[in-house]
C-alpha atoms as a PDB file:
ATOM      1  CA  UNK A   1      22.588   5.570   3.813  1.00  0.00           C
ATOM      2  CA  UNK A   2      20.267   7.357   1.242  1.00  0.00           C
ATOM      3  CA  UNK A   3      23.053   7.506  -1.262  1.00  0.00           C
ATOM      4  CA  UNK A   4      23.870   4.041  -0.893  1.00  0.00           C
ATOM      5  CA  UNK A   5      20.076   2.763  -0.893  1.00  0.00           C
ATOM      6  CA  UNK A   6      20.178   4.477  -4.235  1.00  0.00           C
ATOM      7  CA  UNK A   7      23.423   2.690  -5.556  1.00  0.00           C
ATOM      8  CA  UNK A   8      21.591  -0.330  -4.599  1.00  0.00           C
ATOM      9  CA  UNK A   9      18.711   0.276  -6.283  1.00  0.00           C
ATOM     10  CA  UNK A  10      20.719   1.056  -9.305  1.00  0.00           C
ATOM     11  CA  UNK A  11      23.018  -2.059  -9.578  1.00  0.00           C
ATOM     12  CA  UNK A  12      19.606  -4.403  -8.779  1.00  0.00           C
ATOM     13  CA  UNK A  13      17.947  -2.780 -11.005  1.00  0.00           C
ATOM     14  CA  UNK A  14      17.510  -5.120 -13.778  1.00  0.00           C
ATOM     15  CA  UNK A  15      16.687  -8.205 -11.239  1.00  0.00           C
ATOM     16  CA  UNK A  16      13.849  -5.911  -9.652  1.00  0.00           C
ATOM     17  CA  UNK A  17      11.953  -5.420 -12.973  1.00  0.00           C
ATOM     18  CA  UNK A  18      12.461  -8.697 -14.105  1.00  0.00           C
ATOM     19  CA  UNK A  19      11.070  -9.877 -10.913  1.00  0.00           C
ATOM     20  CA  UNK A  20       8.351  -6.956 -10.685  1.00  0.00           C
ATOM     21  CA  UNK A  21       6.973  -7.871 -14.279  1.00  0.00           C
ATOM     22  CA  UNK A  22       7.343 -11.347 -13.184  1.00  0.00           C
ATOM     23  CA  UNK A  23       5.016 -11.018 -10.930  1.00  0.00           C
ATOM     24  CA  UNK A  24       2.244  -8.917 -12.336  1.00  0.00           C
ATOM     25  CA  UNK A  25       1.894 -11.346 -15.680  1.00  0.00           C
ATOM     26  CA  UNK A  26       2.269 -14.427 -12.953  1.00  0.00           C
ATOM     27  CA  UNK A  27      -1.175 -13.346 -11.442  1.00  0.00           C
ATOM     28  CA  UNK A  28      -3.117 -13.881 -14.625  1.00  0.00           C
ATOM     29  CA  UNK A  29      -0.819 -16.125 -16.142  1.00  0.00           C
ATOM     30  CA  UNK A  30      -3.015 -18.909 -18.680  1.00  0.00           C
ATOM     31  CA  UNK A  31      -6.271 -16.646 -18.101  1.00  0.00           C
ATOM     32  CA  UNK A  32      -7.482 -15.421 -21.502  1.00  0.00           C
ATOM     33  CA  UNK A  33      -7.565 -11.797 -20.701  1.00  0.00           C
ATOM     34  CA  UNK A  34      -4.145 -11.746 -18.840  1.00  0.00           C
ATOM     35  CA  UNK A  35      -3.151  -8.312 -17.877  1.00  0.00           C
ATOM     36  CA  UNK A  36      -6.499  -6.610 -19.019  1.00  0.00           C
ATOM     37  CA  UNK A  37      -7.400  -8.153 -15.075  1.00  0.00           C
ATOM     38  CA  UNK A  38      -5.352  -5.235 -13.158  1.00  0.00           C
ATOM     39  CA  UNK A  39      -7.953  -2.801 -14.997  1.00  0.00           C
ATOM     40  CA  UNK A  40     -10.895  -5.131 -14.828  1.00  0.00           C
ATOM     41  CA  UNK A  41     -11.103  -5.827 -11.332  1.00  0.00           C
ATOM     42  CA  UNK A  42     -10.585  -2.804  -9.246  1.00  0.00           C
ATOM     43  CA  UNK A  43     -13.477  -1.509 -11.878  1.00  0.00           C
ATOM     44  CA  UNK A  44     -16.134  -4.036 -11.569  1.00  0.00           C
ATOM     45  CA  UNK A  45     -15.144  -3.430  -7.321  1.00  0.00           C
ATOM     46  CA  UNK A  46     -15.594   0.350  -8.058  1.00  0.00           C
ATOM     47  CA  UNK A  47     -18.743  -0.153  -9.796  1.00  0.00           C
ATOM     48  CA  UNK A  48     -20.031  -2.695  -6.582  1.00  0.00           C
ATOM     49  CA  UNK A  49     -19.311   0.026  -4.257  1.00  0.00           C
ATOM     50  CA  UNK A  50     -21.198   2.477  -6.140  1.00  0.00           C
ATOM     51  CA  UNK A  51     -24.419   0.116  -6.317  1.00  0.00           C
ATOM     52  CA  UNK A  52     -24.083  -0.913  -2.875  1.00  0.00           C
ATOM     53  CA  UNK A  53     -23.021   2.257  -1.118  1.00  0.00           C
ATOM     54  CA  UNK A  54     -24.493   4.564  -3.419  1.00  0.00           C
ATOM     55  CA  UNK A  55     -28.169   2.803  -4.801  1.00  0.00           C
ATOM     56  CA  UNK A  56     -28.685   0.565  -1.853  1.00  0.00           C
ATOM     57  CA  UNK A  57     -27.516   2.377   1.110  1.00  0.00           C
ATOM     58  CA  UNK A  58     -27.921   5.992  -0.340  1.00  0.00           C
ATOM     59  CA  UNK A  59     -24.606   6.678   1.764  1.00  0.00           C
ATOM     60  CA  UNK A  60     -23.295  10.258   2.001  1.00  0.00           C
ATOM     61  CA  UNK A  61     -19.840  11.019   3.231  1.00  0.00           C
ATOM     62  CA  UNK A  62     -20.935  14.828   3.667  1.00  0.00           C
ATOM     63  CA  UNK A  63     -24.653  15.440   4.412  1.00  0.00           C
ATOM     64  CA  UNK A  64     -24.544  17.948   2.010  1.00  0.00           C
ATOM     65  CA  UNK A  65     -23.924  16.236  -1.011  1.00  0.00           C
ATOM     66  CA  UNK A  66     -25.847  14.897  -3.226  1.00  0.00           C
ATOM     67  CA  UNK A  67     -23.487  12.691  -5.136  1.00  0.00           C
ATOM     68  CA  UNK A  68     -25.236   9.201  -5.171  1.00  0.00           C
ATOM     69  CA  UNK A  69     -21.739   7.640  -6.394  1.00  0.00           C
ATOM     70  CA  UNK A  70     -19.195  10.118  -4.546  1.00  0.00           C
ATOM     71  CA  UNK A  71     -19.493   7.846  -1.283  1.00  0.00           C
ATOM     72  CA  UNK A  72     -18.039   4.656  -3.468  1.00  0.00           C
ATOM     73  CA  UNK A  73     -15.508   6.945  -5.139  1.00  0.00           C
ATOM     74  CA  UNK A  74     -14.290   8.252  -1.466  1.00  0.00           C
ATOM     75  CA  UNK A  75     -13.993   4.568  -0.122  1.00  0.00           C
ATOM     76  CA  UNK A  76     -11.866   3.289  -3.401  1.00  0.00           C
ATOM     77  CA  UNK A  77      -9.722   5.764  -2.985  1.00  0.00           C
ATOM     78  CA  UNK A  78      -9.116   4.964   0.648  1.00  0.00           C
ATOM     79  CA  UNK A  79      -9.255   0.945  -0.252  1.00  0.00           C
ATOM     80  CA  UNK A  80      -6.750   1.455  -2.575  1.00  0.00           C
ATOM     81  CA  UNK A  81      -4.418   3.672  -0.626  1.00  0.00           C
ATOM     82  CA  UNK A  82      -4.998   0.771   2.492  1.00  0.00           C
ATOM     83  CA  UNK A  83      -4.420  -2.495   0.025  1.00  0.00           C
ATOM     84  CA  UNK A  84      -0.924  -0.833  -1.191  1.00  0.00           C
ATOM     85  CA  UNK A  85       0.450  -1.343   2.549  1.00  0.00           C
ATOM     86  CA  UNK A  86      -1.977  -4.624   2.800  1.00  0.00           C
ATOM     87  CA  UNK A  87      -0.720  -6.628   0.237  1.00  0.00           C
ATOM     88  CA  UNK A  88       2.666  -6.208   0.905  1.00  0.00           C
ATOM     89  CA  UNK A  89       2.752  -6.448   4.752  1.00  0.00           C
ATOM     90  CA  UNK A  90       0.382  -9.890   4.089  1.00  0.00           C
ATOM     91  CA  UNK A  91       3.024 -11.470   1.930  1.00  0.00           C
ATOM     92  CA  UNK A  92       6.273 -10.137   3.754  1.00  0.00           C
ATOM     93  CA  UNK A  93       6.421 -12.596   6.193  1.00  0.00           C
ATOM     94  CA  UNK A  94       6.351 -15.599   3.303  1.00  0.00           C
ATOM     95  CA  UNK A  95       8.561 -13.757   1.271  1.00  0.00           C
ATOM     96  CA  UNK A  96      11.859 -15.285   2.115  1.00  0.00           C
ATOM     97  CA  UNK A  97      10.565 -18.733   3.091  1.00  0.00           C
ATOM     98  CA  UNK A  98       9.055 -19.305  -0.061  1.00  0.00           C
ATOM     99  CA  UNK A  99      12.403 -19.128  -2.218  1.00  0.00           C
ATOM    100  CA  UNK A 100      14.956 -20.741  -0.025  1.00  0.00           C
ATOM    101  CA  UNK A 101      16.953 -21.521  -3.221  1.00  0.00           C
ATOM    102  CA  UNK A 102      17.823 -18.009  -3.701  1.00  0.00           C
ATOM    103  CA  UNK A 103      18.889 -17.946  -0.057  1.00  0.00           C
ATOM    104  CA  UNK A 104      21.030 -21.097   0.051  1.00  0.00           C
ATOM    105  CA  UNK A 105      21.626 -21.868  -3.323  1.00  0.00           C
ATOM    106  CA  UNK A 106      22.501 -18.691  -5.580  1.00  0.00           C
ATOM    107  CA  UNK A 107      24.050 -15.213  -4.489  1.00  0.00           C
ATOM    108  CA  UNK A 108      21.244 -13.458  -4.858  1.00  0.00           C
ATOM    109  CA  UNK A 109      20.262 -10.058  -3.221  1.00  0.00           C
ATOM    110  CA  UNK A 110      17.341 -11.353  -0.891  1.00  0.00           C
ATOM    111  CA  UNK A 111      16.946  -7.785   0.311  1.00  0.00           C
ATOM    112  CA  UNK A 112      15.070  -6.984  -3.135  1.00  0.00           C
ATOM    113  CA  UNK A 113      12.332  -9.563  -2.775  1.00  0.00           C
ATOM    114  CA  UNK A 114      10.842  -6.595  -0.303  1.00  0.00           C
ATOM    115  CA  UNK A 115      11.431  -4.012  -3.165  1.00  0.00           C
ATOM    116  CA  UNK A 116       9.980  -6.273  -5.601  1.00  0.00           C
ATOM    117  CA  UNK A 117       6.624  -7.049  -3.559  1.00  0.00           C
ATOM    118  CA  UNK A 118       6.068  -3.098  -3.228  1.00  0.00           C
ATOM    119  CA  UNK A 119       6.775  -2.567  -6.808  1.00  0.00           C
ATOM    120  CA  UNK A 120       4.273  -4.767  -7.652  1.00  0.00           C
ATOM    121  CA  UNK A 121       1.389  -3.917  -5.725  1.00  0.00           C
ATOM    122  CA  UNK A 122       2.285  -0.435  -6.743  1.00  0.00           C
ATOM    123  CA  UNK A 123       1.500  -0.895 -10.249  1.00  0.00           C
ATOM    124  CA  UNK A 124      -1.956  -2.564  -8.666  1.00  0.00           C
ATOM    125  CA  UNK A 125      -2.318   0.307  -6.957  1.00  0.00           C
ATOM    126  CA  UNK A 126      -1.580   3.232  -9.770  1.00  0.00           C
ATOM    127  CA  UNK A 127      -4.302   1.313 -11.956  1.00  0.00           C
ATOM    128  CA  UNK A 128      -7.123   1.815  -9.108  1.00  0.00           C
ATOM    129  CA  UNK A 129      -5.601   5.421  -8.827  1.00  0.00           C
ATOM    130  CA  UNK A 130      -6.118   5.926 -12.275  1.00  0.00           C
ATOM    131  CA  UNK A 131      -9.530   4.418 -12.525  1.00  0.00           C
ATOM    132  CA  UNK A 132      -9.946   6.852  -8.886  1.00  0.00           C
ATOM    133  CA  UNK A 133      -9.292   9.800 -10.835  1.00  0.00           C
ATOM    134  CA  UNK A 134     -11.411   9.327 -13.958  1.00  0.00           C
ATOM    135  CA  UNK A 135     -14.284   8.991 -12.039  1.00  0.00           C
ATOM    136  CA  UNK A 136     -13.846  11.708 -10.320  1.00  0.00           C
ATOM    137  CA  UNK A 137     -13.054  13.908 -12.841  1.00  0.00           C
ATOM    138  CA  UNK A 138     -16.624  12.037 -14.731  1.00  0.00           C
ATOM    139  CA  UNK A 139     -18.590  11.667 -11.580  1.00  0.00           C
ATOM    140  CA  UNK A 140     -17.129  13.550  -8.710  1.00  0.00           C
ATOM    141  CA  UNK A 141     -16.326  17.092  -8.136  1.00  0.00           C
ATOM    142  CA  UNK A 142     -13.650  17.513 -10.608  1.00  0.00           C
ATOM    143  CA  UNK A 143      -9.712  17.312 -10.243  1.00  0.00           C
ATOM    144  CA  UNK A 144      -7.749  20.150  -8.709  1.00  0.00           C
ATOM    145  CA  UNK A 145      -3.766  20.688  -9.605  1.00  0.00           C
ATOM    146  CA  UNK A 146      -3.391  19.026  -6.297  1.00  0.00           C
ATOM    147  CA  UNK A 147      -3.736  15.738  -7.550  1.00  0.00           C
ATOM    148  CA  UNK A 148      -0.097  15.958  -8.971  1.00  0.00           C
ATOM    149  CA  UNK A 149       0.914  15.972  -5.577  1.00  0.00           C
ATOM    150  CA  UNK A 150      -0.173  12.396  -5.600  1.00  0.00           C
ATOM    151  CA  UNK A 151       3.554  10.727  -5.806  1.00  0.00           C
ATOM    152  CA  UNK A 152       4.980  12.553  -2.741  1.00  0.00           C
ATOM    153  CA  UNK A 153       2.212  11.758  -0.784  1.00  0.00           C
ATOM    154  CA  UNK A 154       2.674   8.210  -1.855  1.00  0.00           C
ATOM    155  CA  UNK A 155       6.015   8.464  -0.808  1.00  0.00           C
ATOM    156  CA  UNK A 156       6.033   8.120   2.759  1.00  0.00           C
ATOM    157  CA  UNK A 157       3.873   5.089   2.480  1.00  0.00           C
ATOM    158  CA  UNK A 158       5.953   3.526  -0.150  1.00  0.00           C
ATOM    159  CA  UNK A 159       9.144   4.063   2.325  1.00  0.00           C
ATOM    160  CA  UNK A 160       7.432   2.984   5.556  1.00  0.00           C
ATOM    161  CA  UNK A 161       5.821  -0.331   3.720  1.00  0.00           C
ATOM    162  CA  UNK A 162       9.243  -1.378   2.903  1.00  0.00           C
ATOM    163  CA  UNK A 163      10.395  -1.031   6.078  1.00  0.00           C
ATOM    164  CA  UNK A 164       7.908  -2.878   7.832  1.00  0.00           C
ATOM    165  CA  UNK A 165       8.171  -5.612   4.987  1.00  0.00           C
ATOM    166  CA  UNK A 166      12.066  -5.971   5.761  1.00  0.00           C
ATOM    167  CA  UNK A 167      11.479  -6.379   9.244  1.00  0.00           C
ATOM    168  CA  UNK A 168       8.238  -8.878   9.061  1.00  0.00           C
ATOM    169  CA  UNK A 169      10.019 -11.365   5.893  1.00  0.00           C
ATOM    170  CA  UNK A 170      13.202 -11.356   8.184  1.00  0.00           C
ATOM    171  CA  UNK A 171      11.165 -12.535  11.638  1.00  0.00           C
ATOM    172  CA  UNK A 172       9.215 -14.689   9.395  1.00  0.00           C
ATOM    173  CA  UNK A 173      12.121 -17.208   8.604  1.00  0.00           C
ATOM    174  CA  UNK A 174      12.550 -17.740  12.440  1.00  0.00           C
ATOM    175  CA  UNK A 175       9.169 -17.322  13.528  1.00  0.00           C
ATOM    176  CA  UNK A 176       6.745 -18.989  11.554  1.00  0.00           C
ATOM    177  CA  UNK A 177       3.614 -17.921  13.430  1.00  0.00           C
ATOM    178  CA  UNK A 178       3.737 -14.493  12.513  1.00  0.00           C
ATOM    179  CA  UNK A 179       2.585 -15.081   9.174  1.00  0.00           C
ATOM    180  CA  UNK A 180      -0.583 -16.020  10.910  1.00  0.00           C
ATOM    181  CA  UNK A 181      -0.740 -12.916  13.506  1.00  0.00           C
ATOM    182  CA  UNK A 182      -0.074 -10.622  10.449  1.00  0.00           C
ATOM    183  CA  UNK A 183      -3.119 -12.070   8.530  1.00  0.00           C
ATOM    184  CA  UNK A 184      -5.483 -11.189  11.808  1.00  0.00           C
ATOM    185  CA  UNK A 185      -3.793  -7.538  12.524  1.00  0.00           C
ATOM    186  CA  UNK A 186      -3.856  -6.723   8.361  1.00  0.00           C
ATOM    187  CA  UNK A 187      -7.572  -7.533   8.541  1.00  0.00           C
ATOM    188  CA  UNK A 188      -8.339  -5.505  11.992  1.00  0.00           C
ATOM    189  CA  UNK A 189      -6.172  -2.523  10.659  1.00  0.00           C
ATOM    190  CA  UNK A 190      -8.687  -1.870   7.718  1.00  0.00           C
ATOM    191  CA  UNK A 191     -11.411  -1.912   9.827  1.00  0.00           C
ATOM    192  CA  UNK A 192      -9.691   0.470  12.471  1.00  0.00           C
ATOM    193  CA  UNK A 193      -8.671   3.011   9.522  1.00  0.00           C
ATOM    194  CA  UNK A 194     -10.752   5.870   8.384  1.00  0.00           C
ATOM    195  CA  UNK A 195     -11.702   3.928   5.300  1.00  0.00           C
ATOM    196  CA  UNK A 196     -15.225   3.066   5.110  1.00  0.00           C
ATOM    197  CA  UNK A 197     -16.187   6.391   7.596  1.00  0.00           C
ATOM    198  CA  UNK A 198     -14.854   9.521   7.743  1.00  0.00           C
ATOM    199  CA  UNK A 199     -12.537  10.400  10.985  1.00  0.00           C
ATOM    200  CA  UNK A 200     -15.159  12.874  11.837  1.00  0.00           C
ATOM    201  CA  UNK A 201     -17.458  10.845  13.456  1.00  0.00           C
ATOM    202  CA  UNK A 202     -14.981   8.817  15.786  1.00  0.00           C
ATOM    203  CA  UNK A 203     -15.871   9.416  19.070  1.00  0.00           C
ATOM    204  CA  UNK A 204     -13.464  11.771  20.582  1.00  0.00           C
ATOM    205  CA  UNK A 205     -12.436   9.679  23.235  1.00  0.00           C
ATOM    206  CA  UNK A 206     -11.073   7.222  20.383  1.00  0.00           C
ATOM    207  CA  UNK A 207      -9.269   9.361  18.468  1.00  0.00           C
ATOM    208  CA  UNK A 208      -5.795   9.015  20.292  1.00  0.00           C
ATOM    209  CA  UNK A 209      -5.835   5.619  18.474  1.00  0.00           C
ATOM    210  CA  UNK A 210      -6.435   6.722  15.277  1.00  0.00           C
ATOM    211  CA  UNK A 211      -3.898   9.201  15.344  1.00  0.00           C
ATOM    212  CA  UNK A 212      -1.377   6.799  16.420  1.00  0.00           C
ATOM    213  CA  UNK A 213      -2.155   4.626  13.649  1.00  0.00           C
ATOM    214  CA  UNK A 214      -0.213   5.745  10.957  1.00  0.00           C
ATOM    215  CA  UNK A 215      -2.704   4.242   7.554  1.00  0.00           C
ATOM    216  CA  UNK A 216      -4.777   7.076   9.102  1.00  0.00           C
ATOM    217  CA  UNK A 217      -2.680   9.789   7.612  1.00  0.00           C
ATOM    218  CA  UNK A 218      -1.832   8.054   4.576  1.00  0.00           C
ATOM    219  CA  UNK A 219      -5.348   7.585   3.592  1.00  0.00           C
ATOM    220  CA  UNK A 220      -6.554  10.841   4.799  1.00  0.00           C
ATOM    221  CA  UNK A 221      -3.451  12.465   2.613  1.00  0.00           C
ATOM    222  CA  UNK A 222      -4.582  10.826  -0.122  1.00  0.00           C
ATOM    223  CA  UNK A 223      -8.074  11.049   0.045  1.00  0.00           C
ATOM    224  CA  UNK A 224      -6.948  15.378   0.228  1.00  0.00           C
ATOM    225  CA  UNK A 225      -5.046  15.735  -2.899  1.00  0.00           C
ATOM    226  CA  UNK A 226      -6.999  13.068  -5.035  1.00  0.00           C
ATOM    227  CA  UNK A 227     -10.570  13.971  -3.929  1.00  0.00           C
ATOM    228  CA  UNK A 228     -10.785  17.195  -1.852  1.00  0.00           C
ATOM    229  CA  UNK A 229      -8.104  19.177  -3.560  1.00  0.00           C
ATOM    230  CA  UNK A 230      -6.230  20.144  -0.320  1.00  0.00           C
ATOM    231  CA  UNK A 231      -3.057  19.728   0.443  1.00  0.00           C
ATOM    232  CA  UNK A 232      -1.108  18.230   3.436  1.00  0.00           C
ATOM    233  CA  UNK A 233       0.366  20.515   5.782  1.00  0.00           C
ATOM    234  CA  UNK A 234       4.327  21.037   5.209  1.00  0.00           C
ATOM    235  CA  UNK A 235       5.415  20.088   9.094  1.00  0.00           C
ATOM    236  CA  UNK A 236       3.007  16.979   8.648  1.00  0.00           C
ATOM    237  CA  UNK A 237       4.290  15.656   5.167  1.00  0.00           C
ATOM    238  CA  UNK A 238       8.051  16.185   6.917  1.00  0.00           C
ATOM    239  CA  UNK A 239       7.410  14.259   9.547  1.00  0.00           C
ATOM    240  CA  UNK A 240       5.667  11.126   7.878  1.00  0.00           C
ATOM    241  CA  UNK A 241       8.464  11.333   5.326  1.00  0.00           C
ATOM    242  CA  UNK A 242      11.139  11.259   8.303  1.00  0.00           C
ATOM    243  CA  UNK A 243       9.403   8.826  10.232  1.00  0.00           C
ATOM    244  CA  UNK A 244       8.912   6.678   7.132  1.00  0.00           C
ATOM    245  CA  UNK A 245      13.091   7.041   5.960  1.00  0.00           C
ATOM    246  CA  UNK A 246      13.758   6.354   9.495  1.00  0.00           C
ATOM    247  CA  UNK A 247      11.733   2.687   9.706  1.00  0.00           C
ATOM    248  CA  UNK A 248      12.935   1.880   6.225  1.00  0.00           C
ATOM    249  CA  UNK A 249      16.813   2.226   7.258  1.00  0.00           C
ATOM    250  CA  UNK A 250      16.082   0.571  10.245  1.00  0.00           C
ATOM    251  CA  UNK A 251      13.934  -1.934   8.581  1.00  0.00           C
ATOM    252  CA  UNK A 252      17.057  -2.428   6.321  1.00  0.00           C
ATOM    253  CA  UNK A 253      19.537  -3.054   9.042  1.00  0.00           C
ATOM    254  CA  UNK A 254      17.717  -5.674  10.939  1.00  0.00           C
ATOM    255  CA  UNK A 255      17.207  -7.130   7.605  1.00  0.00           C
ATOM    256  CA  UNK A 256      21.101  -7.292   6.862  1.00  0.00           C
ATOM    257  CA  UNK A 257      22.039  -7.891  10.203  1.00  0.00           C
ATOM    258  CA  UNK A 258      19.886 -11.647  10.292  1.00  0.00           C
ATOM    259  CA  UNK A 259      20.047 -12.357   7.378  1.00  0.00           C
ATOM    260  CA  UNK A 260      23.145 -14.465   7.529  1.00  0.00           C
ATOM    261  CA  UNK A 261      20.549 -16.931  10.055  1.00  0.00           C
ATOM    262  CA  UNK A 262      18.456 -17.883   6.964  1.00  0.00           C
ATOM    263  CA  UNK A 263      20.244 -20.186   5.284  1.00  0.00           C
ATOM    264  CA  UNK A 264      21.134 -22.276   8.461  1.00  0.00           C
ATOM    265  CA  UNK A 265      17.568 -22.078   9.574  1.00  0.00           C
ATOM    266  CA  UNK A 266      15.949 -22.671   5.493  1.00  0.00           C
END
């Protein structure tokens, strides 16, 4: 299944970066800066969550630091991590509906518009990475050989955000609603993630839930090899990565399996 994921990749490849730079230019399209936006943005948002967290609030994620700006740094980098999945699990359920003439119209492989929607938030996402590791290398601690780590530990979540986006942009073209229950549960998700506290201070009796939730151990991953300079445990990696394979094949199947419905339904 890997091996032929691969060959598909491969043979699509030219339709998934024409779409995926399609995209990206489509956001800022007539806008006089154009792509200099992807950079812009995430830094003026970096810089408000250093004035707010940092001047205003005097927030510390450790009580012994004494890094003014670290607290905004820590957050970004567990923003960014969390709007990777976000942005991609928002639109999945639209993703199909919104181009019925590639479903009804033109053979066209409908299974890429998932592949396309990650690849382009994950060029959104290695910008606010980037900017995530200058400052810290400026204003944080420093950068430890860990952070090279940083695309396996992106893996997982690249993998399992497919997944979920072939399953939610398939249910979406026979259940309209869901587009409107995955706008609620992507907003209640960041809020119930370790993004804007550290997991140490949830109440123990809570913390079953946050170790179901599975953005937990992306962001905290993240957060280690980008900002700490740890690095995941080997049995924990193996099992995300598994667990993440596993709901992108599956993901895939249901996908392929109702996908001959859309056309009748379009």
């Amino acid at each position: 299944m890997v091996v032929r994921g691969m060959q598909y990749l491969k043979r699509n490849k030219s339709i998934i970066l024409q779409f995926v730079k399609r995209e990206t230019l489509s956001r800022y399209k007539g806008s006089q800066l154009g792509f200099t936006w992807t950079i812009i943005t995430p830094l003026l948002m970096l810089l408000v969550y250093t004035f707010v967290f940092g001047e205003i609030f005097q927030a510390k994620w450790k009580t012994d630091s004494s890094s003014t700006i670290e607290f905004a740094i820590i957050i970004f980098c567990g923003l960014s991590t969390y709007n990777l999945f976000a942005e991609v699990i928002s639109r999945s359920p639209h993703l199909i509906t919104s181009n019925p003439n590639y479903v009804k119209k033109v053979v066209f492989p409908v299974e890429t518009f998932s592949i396309i929607a990650v690849g382009s938030a994950l060029i959104n996402a290695s910008i606010n990475f980037l900017l995530v590791i200058i400052f810290q290398q400026i204003f944080g601690s420093g950068l430890s050989w860990s952070i090279l780590m940083l695309p396996f530990v992106l893996l997982p979540l690249i993998l399992y955000t497919l997944g979920l986006s072939w399953f939610l942009s398939s249910i979406g073209v026979f259940l309209r609603d869901i587009g409107q229950i995955i706008g609620v549960a992507v907003q209640a998700l960041m809020l119930l993630s370790p993004i804007f506290y550290s997991i140490d201070v949830i109440p123990n009796e809570f913390k079953w839930f946050y170790q179901l939730n599975p953005i937990t151990y992306f962001v905290e991953n993240i957060r280690n090899v980008v900002i700490w300079g740890e690095l995941p445990s080997i049995n924990s990696y193996l099992i995300q990565l598994i667990s993440s394979i596993i709901i992108s094949i599956l993901g895939l199947i249901w996908f392929r399996k109702t996908k001959q419905g859309f056309s009748d339904v379009l």
